[in-house]
Protein backbone atom coordinates (compact mmCIF):
# COMPACT_ATOMS: atom_id res chain seq x y z
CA UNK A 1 -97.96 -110.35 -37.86
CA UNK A 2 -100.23 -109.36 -35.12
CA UNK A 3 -96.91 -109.04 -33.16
CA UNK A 4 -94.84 -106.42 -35.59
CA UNK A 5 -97.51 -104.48 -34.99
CA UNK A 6 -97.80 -104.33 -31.72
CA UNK A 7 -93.89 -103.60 -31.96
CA UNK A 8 -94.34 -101.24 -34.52
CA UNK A 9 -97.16 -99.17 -32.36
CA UNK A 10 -95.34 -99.27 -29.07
CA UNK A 11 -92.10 -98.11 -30.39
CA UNK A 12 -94.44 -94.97 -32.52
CA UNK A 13 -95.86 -94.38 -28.60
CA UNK A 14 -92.46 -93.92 -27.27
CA UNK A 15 -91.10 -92.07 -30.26
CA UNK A 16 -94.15 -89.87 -29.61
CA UNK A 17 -93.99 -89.30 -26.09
CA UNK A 18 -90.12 -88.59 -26.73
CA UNK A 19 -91.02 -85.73 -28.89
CA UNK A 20 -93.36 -84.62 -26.70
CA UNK A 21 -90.75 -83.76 -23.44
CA UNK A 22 -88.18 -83.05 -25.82
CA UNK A 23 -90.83 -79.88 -27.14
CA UNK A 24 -91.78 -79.39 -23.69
CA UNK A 25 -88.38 -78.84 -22.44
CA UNK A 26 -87.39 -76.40 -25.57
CA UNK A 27 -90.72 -74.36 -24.23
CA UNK A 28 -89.49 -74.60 -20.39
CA UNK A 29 -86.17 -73.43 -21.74
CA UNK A 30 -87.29 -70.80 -24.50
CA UNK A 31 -89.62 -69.23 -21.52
CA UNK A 32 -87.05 -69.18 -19.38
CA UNK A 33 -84.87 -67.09 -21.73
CA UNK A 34 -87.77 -64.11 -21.89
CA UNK A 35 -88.40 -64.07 -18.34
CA UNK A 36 -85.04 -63.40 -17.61
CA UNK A 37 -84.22 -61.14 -20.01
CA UNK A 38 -87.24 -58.89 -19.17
CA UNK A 39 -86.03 -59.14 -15.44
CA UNK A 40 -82.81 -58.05 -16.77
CA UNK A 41 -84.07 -55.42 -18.88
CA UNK A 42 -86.23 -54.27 -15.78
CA UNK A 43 -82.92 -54.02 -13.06
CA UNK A 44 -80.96 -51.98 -15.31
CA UNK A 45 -83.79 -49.65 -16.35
CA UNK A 46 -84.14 -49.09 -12.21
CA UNK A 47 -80.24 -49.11 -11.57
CA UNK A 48 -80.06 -46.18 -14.56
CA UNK A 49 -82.75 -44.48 -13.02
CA UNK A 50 -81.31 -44.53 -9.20
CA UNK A 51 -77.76 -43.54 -10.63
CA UNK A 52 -79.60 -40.68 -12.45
CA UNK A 53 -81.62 -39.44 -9.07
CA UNK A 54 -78.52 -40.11 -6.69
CA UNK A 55 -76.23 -37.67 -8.63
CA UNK A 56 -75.36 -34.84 -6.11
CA UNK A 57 -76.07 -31.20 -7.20
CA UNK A 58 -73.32 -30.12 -5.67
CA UNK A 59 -71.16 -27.12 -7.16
CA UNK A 60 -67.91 -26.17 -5.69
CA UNK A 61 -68.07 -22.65 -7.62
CA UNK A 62 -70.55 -20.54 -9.31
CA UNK A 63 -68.81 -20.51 -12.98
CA UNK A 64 -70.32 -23.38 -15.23
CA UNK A 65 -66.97 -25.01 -16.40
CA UNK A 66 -66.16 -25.60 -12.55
CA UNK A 67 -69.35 -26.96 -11.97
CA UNK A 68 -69.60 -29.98 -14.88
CA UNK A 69 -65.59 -30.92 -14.18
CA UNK A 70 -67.05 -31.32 -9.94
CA UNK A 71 -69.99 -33.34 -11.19
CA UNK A 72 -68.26 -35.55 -12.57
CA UNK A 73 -65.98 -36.39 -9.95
CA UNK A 74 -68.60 -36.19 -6.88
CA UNK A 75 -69.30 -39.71 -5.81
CA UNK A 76 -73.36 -41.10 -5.44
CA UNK A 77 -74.32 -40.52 -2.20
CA UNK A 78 -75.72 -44.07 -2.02
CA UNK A 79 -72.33 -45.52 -3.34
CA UNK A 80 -71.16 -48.40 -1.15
CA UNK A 81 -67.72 -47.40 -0.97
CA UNK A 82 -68.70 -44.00 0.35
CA UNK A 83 -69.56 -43.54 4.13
CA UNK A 84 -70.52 -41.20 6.93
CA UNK A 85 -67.69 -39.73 7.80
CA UNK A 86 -65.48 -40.63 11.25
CA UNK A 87 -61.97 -39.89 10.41
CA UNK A 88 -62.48 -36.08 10.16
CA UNK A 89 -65.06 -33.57 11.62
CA UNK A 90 -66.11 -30.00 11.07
CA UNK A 91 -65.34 -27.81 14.18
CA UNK A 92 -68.64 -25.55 13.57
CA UNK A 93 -72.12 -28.57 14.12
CA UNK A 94 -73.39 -25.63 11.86
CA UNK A 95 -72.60 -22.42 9.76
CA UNK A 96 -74.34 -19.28 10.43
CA UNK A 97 -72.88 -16.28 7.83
CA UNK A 98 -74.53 -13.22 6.11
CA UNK A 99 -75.27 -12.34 2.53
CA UNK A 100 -71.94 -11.23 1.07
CA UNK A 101 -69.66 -12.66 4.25
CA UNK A 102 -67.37 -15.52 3.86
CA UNK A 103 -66.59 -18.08 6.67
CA UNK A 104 -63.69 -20.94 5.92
CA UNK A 105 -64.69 -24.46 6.92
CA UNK A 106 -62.82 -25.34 9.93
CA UNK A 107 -62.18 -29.44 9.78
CA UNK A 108 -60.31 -31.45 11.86
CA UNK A 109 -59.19 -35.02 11.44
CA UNK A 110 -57.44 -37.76 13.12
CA UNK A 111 -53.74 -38.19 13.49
CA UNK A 112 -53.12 -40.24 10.16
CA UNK A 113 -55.70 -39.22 8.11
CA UNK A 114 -54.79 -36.81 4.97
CA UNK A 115 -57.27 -33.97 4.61
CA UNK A 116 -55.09 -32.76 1.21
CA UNK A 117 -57.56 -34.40 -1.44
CA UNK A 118 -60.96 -33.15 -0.89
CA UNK A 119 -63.86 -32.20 -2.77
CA UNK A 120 -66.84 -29.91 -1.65
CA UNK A 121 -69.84 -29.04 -2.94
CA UNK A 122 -72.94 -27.74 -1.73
CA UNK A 123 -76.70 -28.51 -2.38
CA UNK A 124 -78.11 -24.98 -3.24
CA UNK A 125 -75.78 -22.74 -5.39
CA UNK A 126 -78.32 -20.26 -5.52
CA UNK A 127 -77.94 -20.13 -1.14
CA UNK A 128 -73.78 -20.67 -1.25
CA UNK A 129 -71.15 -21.41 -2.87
CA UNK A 130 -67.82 -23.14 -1.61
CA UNK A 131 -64.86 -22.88 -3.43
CA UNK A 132 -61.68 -25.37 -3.64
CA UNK A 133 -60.50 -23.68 0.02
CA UNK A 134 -63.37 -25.18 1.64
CA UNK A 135 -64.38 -21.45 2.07
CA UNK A 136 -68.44 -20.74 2.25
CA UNK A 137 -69.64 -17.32 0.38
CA UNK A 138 -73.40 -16.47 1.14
CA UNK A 139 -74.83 -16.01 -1.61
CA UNK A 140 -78.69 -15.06 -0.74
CA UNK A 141 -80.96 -15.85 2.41
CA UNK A 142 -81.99 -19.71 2.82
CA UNK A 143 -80.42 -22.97 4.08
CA UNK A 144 -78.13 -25.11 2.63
CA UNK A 145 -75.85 -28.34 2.68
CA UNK A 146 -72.45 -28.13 2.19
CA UNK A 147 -70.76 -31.65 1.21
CA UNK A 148 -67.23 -32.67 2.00
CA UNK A 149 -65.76 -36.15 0.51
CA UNK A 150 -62.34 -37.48 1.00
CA UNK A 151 -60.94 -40.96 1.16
CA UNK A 152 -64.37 -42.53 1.17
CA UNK A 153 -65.67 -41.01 3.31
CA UNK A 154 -68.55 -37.71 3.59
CA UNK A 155 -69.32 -35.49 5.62
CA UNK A 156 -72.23 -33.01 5.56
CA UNK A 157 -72.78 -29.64 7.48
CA UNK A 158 -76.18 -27.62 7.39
CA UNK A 159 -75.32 -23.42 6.67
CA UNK A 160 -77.81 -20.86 7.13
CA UNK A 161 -77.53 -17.72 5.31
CA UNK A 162 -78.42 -14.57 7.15
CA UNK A 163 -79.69 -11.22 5.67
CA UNK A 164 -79.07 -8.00 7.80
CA UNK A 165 -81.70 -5.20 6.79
CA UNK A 166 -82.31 -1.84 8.80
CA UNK A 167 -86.17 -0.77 9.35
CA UNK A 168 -86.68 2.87 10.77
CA UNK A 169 -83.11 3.12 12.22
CA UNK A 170 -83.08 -0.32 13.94
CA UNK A 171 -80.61 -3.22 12.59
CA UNK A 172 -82.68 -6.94 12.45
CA UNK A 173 -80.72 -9.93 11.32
CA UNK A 174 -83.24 -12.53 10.01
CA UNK A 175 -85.75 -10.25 12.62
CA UNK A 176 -83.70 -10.43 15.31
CA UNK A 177 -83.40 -6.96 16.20
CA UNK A 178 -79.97 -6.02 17.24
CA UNK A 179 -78.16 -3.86 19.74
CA UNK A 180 -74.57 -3.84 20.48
CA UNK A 181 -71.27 -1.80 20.20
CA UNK A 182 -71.61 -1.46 16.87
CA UNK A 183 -75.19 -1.43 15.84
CA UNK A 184 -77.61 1.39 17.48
CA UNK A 185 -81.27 2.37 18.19
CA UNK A 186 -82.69 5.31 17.82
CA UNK A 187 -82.90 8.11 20.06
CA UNK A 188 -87.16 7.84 19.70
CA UNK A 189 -87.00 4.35 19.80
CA UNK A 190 -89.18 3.52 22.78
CA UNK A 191 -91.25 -0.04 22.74
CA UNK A 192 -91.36 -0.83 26.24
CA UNK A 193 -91.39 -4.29 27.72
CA UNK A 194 -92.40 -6.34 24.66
CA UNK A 195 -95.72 -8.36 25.56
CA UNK A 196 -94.02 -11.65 24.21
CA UNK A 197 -90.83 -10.92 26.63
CA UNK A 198 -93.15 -10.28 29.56
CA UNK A 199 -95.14 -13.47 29.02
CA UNK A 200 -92.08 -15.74 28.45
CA UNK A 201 -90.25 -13.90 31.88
CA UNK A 202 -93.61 -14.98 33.70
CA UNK A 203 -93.84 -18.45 32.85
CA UNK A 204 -89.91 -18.84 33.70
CA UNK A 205 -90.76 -17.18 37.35
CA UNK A 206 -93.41 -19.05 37.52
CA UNK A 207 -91.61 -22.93 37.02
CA UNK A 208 -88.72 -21.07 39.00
CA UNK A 209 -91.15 -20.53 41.59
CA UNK A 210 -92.68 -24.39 41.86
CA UNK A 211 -88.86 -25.70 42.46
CA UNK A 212 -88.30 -22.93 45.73
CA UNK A 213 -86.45 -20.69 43.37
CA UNK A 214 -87.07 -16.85 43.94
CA UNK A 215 -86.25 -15.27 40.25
CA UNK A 216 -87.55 -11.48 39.93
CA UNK A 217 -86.88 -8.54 37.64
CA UNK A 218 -83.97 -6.53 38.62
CA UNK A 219 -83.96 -4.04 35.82
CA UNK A 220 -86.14 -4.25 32.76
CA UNK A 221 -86.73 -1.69 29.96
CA UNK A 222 -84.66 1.55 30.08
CA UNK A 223 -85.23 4.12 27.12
CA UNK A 224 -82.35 6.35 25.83
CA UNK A 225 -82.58 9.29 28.26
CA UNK A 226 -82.81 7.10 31.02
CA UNK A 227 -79.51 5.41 29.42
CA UNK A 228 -77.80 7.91 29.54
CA UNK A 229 -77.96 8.65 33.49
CA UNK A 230 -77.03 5.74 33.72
CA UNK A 231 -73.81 5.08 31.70
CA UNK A 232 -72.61 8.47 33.34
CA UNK A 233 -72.81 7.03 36.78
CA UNK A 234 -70.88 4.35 36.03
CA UNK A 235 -68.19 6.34 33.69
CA UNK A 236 -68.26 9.03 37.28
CA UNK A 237 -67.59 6.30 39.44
CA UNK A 238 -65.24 4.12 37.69
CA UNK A 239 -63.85 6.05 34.87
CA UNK A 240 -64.71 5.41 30.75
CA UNK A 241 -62.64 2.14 29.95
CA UNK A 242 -64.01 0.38 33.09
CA UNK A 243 -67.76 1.65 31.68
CA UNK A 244 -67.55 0.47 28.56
CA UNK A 245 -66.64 -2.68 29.78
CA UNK A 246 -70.14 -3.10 31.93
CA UNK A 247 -72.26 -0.56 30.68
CA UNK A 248 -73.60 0.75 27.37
CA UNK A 249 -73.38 3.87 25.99
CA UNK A 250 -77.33 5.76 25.02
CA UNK A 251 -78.98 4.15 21.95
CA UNK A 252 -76.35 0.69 22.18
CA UNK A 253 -77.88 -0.75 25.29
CA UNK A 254 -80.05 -3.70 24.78
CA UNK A 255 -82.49 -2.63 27.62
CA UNK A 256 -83.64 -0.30 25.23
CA UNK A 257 -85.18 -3.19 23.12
CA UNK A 258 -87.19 -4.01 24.84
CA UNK A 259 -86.21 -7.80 25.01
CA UNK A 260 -84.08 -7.48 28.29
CA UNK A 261 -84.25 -8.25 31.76
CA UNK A 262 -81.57 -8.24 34.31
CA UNK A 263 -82.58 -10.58 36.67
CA UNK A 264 -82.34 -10.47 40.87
CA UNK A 265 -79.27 -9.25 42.30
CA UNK A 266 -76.59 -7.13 39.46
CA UNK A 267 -73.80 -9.31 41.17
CA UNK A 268 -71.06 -11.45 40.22
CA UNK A 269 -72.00 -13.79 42.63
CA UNK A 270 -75.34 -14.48 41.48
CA UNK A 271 -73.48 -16.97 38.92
CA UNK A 272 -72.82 -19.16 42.08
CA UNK A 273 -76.43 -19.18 43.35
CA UNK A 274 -79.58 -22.01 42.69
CA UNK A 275 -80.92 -19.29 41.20
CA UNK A 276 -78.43 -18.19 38.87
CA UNK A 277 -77.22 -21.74 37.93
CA UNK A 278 -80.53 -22.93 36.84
CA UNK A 279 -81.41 -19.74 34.65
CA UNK A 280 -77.91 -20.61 32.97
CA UNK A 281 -79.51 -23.97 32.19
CA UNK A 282 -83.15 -23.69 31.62
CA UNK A 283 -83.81 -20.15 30.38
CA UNK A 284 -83.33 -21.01 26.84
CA UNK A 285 -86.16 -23.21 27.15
CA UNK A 286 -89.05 -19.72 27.48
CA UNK A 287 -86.51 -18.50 24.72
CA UNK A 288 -83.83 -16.63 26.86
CA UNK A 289 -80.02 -16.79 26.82
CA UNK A 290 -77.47 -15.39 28.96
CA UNK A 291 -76.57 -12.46 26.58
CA UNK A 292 -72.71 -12.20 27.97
CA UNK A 293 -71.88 -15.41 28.73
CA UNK A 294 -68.21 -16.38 30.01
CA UNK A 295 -65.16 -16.69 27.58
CA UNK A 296 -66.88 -14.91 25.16
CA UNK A 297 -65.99 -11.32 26.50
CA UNK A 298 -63.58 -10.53 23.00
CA UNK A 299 -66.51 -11.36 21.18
CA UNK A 300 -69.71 -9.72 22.68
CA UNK A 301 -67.94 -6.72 23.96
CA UNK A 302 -68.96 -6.96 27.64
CA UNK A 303 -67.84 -8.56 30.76
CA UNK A 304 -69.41 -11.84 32.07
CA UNK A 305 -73.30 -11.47 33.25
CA UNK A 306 -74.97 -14.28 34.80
CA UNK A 307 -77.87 -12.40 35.08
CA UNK A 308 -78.60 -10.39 31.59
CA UNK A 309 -81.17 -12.49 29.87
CA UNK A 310 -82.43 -11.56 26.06
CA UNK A 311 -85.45 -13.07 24.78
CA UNK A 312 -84.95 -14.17 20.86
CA UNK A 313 -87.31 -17.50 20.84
CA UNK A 314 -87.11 -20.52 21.70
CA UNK A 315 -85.82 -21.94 18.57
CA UNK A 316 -83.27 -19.73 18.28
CA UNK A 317 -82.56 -19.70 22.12
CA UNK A 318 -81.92 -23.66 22.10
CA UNK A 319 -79.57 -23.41 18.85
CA UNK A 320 -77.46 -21.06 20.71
CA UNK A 321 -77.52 -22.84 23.96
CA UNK A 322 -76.72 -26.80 22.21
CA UNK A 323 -73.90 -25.19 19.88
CA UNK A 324 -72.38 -22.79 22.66
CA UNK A 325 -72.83 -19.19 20.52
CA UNK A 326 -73.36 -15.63 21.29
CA UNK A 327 -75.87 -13.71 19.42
CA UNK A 328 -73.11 -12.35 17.60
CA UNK A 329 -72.04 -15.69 16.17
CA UNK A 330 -75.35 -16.61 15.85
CA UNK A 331 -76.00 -13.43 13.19
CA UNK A 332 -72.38 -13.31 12.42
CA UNK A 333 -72.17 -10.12 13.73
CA UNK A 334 -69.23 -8.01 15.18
CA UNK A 335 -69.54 -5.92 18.38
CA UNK A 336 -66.74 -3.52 18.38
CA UNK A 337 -67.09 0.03 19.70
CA UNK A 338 -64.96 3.36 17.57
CA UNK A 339 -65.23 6.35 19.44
CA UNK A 340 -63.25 8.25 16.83
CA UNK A 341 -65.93 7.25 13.97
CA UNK A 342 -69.23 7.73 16.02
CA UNK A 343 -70.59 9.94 18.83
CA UNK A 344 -74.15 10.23 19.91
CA UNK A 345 -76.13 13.41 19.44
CA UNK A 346 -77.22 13.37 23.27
CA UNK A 347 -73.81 13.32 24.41
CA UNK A 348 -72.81 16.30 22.08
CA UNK A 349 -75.47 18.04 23.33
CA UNK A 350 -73.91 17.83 26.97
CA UNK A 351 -70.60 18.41 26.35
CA UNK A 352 -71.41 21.92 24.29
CA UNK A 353 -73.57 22.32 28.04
CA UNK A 354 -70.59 21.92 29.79
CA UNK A 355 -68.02 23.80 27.45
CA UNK A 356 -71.04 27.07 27.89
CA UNK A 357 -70.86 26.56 31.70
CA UNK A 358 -66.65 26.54 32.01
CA UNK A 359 -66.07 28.87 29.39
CA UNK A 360 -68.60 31.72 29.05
CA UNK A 361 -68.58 33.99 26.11
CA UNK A 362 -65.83 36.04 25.61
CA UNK A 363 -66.45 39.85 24.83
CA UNK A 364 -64.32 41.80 22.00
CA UNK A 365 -61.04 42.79 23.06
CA UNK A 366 -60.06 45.96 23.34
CA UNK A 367 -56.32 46.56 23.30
CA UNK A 368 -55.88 49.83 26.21
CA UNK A 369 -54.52 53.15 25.33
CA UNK A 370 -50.84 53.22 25.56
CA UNK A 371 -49.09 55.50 28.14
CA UNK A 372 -45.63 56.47 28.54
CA UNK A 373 -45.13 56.46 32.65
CA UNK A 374 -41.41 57.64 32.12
CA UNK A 375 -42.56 60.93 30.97
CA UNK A 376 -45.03 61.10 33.27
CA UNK A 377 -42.83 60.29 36.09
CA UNK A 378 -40.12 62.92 34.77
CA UNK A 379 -42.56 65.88 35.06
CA UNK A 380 -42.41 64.89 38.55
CA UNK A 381 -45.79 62.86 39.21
CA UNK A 382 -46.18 60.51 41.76
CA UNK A 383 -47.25 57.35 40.41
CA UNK A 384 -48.89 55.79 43.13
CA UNK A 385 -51.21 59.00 43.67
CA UNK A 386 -51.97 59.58 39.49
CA UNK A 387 -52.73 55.96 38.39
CA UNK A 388 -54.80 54.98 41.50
CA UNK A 389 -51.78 52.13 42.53
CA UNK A 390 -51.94 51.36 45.80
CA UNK A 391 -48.19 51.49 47.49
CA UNK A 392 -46.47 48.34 48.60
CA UNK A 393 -47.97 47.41 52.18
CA UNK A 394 -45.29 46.17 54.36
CA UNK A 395 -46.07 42.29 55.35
CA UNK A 396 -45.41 41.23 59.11
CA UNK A 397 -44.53 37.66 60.06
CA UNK A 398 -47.78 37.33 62.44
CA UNK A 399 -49.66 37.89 58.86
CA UNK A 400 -48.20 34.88 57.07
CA UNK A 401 -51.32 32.25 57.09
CA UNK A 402 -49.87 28.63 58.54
CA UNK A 403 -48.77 26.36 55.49
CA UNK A 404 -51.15 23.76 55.99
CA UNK A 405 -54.00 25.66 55.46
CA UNK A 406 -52.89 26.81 52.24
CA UNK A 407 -51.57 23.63 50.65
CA UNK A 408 -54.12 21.37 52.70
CA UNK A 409 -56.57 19.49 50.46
CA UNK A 410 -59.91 17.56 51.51
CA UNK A 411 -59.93 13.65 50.55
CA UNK A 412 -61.43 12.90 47.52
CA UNK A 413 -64.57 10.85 48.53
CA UNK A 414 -64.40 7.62 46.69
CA UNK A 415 -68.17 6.50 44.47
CA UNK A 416 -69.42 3.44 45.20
CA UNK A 417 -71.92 3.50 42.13
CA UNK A 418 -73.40 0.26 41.30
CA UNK A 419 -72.59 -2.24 38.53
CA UNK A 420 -75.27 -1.55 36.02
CA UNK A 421 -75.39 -4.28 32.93
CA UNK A 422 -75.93 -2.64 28.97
C-alpha cells in the first residue's frame, strides 16, 4: 500500500514538473514572439523614416507636373546601387552664371559609357533650374547643387548664381566691381589706391622681400584724364588696333579702380623672371590674380600680362587660381569692345578740338559780280593794265629749283612709346 503511494506521488512530481517546463517554454516562446515583433515594428518605422528624409528635392524644371513625374524617378541618394560617379565627369569643377543667363552642362565620359539616359535635378529650384538638356537657368542669387544620375552612378556639381547690379555708374557682380571692354566707370569716378589693395600689395612685397625677391609698384592708380594721355600715346605710336590690344580706352581701364597694380618692369619678359614666376603662383594667396593671363586673350580682351595684378580677395582669388578662370568667367561676364555703339564724352570733346583747329569757320559766301571781259576787251582795253593781272613773266632755265628739293621728304621718325597695360 505504502508502495502505490509512493508510485502514485512520484509519478504526480514528474507529471508536475513536466507541466511546469512545458509552461515555461510556451512563456520563453510567447516572449520571444513580442520582442521580435516590436523590433520589427521598430526597423521599418526607421527604414520609412530614412526613405522619407533621403528623397532628393531635386526638380529638373520649374512647372509642377515635371517636377512630381522627376521625383519619382530620382534614385535615394543613400541607395546601394547608386554611386559616386567615375565613368563620366563634368568639364566645369563648378558653375558660375548670372540671374537670367543660361550655361549647358558640359560632361564627358569614358569611351563605352552611354551618357543618352540621364536625369538631373538640382537642390534649390528657387536658385536654378536644369532642364532635360542638362542646361542650368539662374534663377535668383544663391548656391546650389545640381544632380546628374545615369547608369548607377551620380554625380554632383556646386553652381553659384551671380547678380550684376550698377551703383552710381559703376557695374559690381556679387561686389566685385568691374571694368573691362564692355563695362565702364565714370568720368568722376576717382577712389584712389583702395586701403585694402595697398595693405594686401605690402604684405606680398614684404614675403617677396624675405625670399631675395625685389617686387615694387610699376604703375598703380590712374584716373580718367590721366587715361586718356595715356591710351593716346600708345594709339600715336602704334596705331588703334595694336592699342586696343594693350591699352584701355578712358573710363574702361581697370587702373581706374582702384584695385590695380602693374608690377616692376611693363615687359614681356618679366613672365620669365623669379620675380614674375612666383607672383604667377603666390599672389592669389594676399587676394591677387594675374588679370590677363595666357590663352585667355579671346576672352578678357587683352594681350598676355604677367605683371597686371587685380585685387578681388582671397577667396575669390584662390577659386580663380585652383579652377584656371578669368574674372570674366568667374562673373560670367563678356569683354567685347563696339566702337560703332559707344564713344566716350572726353574723346568727343577732342575730336570737335581738332575738327575747330583744321577747319576754321567758314564765312558766308558771296558769289562776285559778273563781268563780261569780251566787251571790255572789244572797246579796246588792255586787260592786264584794267583788272590789275600781272602779265606772264618769262621763266629761265637757271630759275627752275633742282627736283630733289621739291619732291624730297624728311624720314618719318619712328615712336618708341612704351607698352602701357589697361
Amino acid at each position: 500500500m505504502a508502495q502505490q503511494y509512493s508510485k502514485r506521488r512520484s509519478a504526480d512530481k514528474a507529471r508536475s514538473t513536466f507541466m511546469l517546463l512545458m509552461l515555461s517554454v510556451v512563456l520563453v516562446f510567447a516572449f520571444g514572439l513580442i520582442i521580435g515583433k516590436q523590433a520589427n515594428d521598430i526597423h521599418q518605422a526607421e527604414s520609412v523614416q530614412r526613405s522619407v528624409s533621403n528623397v532628393p528635392k531635386e526638380t529638373t524644371a520649374p512647372t509642377e507636373s515635371e517636377t512630381s513625374a522627376l521625383k519619382e524617378t530620382i534614385p535615394e541618394e543613400e541607395d546601394p546601387d547608386f554611386h559616386q560617379a567615375s565613368s563620366f565627369w563634368s568639364e566645369d569643377a563648378h558653375i558660375y552664371l548670372r540671374v537670367s543667363h543660361e550655361k549647358p552642362l558640359r560632361l564627358a565620359a569614358e569611351p563605352d559609357f552611354d551618357l543618352s539616359d540621364m536625369i538631373y535635378g538640382v537642390s534649390d529650384e528657387n536658385i536654378a533650374a536644369v532642364d532635360e538638356n542638362g542646361v542650368i537657368v539662374g534663377l535668383q542669387k544663391g548656391e546650389c547643387v545640381v544632380s546628374v544620375f545615369c547608369n548607377q552612378e551620380t554625380l554632383r556639381i556646386p553652381v553659384t548664381v551671380r547678380e550684376l547690379v550698377v551703383r552710381d555708374g559703376c557695374t559690381y557682380v556679387d561686389d566685385i566691381l568691374v571694368a573691362n571692354k564692355t563695362y565702364s566707370l565714370p568720368e568722376d569716378y576717382d577712389p584712389g589706391m583702395h586701403p585694402e589693395t595697398k595693405e594686401a600689395f605690402e604684405a606680398l612685397q614684404a614675403d617677396a622681400k624675405e625670399l631675395g625677391l625685389d617686387i615694387y609698384e610699376g604703375s598703380g592708380y590712374r584716373n580718367y584724364q590721366y587715361q586718356i594721355s595715356v591710351y593716346r600715346s600708345v594709339c600715336d605710336a602704334y596705331g588703334e588696333e595694336y592699342a586696343n590690344q594693350v591699352s584701355a580706352r578712358p573710363g574702361y581701364s581697370e587702373h581706374q579702380t582702384g584695385y590695380t597694380i602693374d608690377c616692376n618692369s611693363i615687359n614681356d619678359s618679366f613672365s620669365n623672371t623669379p620675380e614674375g614666376q612666383w607672383l604667377a603662383q603666390h599672389c592669389h594667396e594676399y587676394g591677387f590674380i594675374i588679370r590677363y593671363p595666357a590663352g585667355k586673350e579671346d576672352i578678357t580682351g587683352y594681350a598676355y600680362e604677367s605683371w597686371h595684378i587685380r585685387y578681388v580677395g582671397v577667396e575669390a582669388a584662390t577659386e580663380m587660381y585652383e579652377q584656371n578662370l578669368t574674372l570674366e568667367e568667374y562673373l560670367d561676364i563678356v569683354s567685347e569692345y563696339h566702337p560703332e555703339e559707344e564713344e566716350t564724352e572726353a574723346e568727343t570733346e577732342l575730336i570737335e578740338e581738332e575738327e575747330t583747329e583744321a577747319f576754321p569757320e567758314e564765312t558766308e559766301f558771296t558769289e562776285p559780280e559778273y563781268q563780261d571781259y569780251d566787251q571790255d576787251y572789244d572797246q579796246g582795253y588792255d586787260q592786264y593794265d584794267n583788272y590789275e593781272i600781272d602779265p606772264p613773266q618769262e621763266i629761265t632755265d637757271a630759275e627752275i629749283p633742282d627736283q630733289e628739293e621739291i619732291y624730297s621728304e624728311p624720314e618719318e621718325e619712328f615712336m618708341d612709346a612704351p607698352l602701357i597695360a589697361p
